[in-house]
C-alpha atoms as a PDB file:
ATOM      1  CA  UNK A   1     -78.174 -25.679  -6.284  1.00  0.00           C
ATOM      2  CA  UNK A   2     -74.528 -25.167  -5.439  1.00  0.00           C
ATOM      3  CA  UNK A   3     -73.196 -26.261  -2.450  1.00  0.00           C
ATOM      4  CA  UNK A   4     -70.895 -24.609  -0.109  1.00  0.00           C
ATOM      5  CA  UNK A   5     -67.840 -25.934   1.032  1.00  0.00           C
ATOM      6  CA  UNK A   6     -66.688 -23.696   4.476  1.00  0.00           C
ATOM      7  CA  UNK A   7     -63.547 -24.646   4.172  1.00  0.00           C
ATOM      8  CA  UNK A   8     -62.798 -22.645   1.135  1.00  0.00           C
ATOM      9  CA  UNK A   9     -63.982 -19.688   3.060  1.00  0.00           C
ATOM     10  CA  UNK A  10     -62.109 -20.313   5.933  1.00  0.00           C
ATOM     11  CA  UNK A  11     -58.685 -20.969   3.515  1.00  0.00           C
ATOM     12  CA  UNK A  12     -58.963 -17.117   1.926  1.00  0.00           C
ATOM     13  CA  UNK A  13     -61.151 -15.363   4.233  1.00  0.00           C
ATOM     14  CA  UNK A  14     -63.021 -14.110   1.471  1.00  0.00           C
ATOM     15  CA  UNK A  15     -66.212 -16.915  -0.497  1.00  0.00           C
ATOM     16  CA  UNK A  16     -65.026 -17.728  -3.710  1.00  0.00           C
ATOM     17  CA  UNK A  17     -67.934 -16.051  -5.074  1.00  0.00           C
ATOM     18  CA  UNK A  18     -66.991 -12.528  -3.701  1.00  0.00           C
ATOM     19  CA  UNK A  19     -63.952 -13.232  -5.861  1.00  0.00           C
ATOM     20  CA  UNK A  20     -63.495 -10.416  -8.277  1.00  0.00           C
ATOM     21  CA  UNK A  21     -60.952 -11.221 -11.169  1.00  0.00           C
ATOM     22  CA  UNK A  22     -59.660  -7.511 -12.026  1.00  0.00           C
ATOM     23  CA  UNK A  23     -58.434  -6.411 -15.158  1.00  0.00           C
ATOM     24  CA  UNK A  24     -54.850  -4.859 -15.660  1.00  0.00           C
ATOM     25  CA  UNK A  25     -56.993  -1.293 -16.091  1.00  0.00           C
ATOM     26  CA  UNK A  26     -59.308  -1.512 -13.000  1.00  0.00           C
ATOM     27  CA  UNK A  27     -56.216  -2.357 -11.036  1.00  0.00           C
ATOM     28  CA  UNK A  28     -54.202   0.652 -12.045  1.00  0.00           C
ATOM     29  CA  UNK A  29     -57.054   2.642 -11.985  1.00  0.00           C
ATOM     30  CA  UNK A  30     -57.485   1.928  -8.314  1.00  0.00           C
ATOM     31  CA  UNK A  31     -53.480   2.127  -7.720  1.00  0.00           C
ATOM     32  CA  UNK A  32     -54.127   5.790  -8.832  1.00  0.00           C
ATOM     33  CA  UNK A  33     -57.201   6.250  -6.261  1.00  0.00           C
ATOM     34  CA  UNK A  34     -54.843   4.830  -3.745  1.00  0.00           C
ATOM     35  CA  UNK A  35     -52.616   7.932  -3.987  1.00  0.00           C
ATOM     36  CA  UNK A  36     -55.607  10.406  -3.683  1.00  0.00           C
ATOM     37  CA  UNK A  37     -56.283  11.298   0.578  1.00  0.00           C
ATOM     38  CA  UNK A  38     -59.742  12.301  -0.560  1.00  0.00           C
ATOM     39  CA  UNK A  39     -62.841  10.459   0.236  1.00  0.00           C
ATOM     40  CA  UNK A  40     -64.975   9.002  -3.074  1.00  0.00           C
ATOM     41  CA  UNK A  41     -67.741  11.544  -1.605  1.00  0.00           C
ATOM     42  CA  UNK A  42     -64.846  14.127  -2.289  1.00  0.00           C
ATOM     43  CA  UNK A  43     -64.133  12.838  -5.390  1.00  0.00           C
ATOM     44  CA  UNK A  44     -67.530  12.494  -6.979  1.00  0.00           C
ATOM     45  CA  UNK A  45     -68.009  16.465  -5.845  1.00  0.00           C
ATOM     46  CA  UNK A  46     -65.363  17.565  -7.480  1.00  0.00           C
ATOM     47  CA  UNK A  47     -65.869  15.550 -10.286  1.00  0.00           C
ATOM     48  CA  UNK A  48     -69.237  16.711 -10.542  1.00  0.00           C
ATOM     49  CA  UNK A  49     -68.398  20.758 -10.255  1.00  0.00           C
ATOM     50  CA  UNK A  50     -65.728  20.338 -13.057  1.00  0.00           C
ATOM     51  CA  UNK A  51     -68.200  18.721 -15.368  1.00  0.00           C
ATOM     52  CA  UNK A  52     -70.753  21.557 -14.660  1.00  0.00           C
ATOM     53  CA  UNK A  53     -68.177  23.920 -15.305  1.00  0.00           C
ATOM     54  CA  UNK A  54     -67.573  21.855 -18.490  1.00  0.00           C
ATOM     55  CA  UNK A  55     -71.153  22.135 -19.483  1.00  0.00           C
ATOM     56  CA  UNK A  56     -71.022  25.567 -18.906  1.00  0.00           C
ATOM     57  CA  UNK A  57     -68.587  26.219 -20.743  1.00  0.00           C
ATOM     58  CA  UNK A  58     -69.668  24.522 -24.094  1.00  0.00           C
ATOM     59  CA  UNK A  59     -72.851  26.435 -23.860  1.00  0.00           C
ATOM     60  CA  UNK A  60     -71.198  30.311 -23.390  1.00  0.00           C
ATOM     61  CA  UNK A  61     -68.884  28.881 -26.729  1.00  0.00           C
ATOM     62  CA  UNK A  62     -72.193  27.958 -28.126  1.00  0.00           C
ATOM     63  CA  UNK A  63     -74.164  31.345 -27.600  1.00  0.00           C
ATOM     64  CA  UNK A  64     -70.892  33.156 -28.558  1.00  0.00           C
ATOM     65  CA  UNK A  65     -71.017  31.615 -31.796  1.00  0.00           C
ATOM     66  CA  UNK A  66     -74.198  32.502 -32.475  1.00  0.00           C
ATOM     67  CA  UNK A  67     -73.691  35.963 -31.417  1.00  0.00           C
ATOM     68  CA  UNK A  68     -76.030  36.155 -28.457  1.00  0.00           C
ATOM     69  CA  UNK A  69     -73.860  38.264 -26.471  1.00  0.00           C
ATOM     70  CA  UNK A  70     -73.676  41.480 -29.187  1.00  0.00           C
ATOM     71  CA  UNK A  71     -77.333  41.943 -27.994  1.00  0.00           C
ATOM     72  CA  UNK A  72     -76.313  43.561 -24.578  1.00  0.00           C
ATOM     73  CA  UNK A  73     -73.546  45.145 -25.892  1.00  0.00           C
END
């Protein structure tokens, strides 16, 4: 078992362990949240209607291609 040295937590204010190294991606990919005044509750609506409207729109594509809409017209 590790032991804890407090004085490492007291040095950075964060434990080492909470430590995250980030990669050159994650970091802009936050930079770009960063610039966005929504909440992530926002966010994950949003992105949740556009890929339902996504979905949506691969199937009409689908049942046009197979014609399903000459039957009510």
């Amino acid at each position: 078992m590790e032991e804890k040295n407090p004085s490492q937590k007291e040095e950075t204010g964060v434990p080492q362990e909470e430590k995250q190294v980030k990669t050159p991606w994650q970091q802009q990919k936050e930079s770009w949240y960063d610039k966005i005044p929504l909440s992530l509750k926002q966010l994950d609506i949003i992105i949740g209607i556009c890929l339902t409207l996504l979905a949506l729109t691969f199937l009409a594509i689908c049942l046009d291609a197979m014609d399903i809409f000459n039957l009510f017209g």
